[in-house]
Protein backbone atom coordinates (compact mmCIF):
# COMPACT_ATOMS: atom_id res chain seq x y z
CA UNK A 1 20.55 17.41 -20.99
CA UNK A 2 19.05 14.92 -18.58
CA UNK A 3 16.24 12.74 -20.17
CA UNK A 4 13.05 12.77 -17.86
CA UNK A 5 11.37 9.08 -17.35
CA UNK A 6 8.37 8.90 -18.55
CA UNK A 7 5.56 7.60 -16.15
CA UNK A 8 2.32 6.02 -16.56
CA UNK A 9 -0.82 6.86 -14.42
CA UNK A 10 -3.06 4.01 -13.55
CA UNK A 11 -6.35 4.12 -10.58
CA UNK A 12 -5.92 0.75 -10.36
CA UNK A 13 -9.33 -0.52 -11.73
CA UNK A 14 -7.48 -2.38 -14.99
CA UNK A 15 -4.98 -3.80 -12.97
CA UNK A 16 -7.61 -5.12 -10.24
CA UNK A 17 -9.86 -6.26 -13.20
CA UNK A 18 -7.07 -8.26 -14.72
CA UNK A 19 -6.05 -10.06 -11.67
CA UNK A 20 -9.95 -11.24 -11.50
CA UNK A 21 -9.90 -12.22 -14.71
CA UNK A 22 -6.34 -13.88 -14.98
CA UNK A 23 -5.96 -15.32 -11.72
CA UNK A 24 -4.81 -18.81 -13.58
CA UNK A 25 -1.51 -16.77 -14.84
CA UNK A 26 -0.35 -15.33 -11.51
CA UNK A 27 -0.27 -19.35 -10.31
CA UNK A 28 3.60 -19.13 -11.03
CA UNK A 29 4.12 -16.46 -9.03
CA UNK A 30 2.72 -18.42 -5.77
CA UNK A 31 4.43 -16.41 -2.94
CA UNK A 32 5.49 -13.72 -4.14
CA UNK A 33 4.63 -9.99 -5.00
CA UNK A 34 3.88 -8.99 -8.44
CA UNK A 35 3.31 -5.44 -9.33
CA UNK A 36 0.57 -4.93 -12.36
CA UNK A 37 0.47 -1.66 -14.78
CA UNK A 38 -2.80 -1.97 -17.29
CA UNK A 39 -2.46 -5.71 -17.79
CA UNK A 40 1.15 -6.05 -17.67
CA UNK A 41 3.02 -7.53 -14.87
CA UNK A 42 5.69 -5.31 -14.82
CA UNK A 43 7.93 -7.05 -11.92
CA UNK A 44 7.88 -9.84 -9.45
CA UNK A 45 9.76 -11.01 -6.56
CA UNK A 46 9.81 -12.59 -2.28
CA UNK A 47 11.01 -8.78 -1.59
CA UNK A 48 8.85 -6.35 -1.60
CA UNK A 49 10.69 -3.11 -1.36
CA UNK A 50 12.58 -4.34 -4.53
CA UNK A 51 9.60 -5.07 -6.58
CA UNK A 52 8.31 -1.92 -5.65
CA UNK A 53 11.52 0.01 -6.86
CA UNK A 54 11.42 -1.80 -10.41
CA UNK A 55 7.51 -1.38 -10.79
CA UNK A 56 8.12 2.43 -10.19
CA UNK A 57 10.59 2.78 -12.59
CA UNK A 58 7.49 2.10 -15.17
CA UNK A 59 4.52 3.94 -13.35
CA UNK A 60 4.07 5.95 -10.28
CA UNK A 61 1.00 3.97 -8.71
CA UNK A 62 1.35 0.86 -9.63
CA UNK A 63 -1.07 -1.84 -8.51
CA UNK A 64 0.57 -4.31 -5.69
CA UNK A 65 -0.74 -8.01 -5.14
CA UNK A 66 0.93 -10.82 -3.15
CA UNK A 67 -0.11 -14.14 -5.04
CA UNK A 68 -1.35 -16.57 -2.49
CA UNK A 69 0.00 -19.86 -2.11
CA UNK A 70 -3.13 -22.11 -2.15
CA UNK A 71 -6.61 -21.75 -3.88
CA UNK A 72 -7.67 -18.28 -2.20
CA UNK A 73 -7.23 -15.37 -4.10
CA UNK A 74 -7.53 -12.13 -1.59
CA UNK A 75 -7.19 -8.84 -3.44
């Protein structure tokens, strides 16, 4: 018998709060896109489509951010 993932549900507003509140620890990500679940960063990466596959395999609706290079942060 064929284990069934289990998936989180999220709306998005602790991931969005996080990345106000935290926006010193996405710094090392400069570039790239990070996928959040709660306050977890749950994958990272220059390719989207392949941080979007890992980030699903831990939630359905993930929350989806590409860290900025310089001092803006646009959410």
């Amino acid at each position: 018998m064929r284990e069934e993932s289990k998936q989180i549900e999220y709306d998005g507003g602790i991931e969005y709060n996080w990345l106000v509140d935290h926006a010193e620890e996405t710094e090392k990500y400069a570039g790239e896109y990070i996928a959040l679940v709660g306050e977890k960063i749950v994958a990272h990466g220059n390719d989207f489509l392949k941080v979007a596959e890992e980030a699903k395999k831990v939630a359905s609706s993930p929350l989806f951010h590409k860290v900025p290079t310089d001092e803006v942060m646009v959410i």
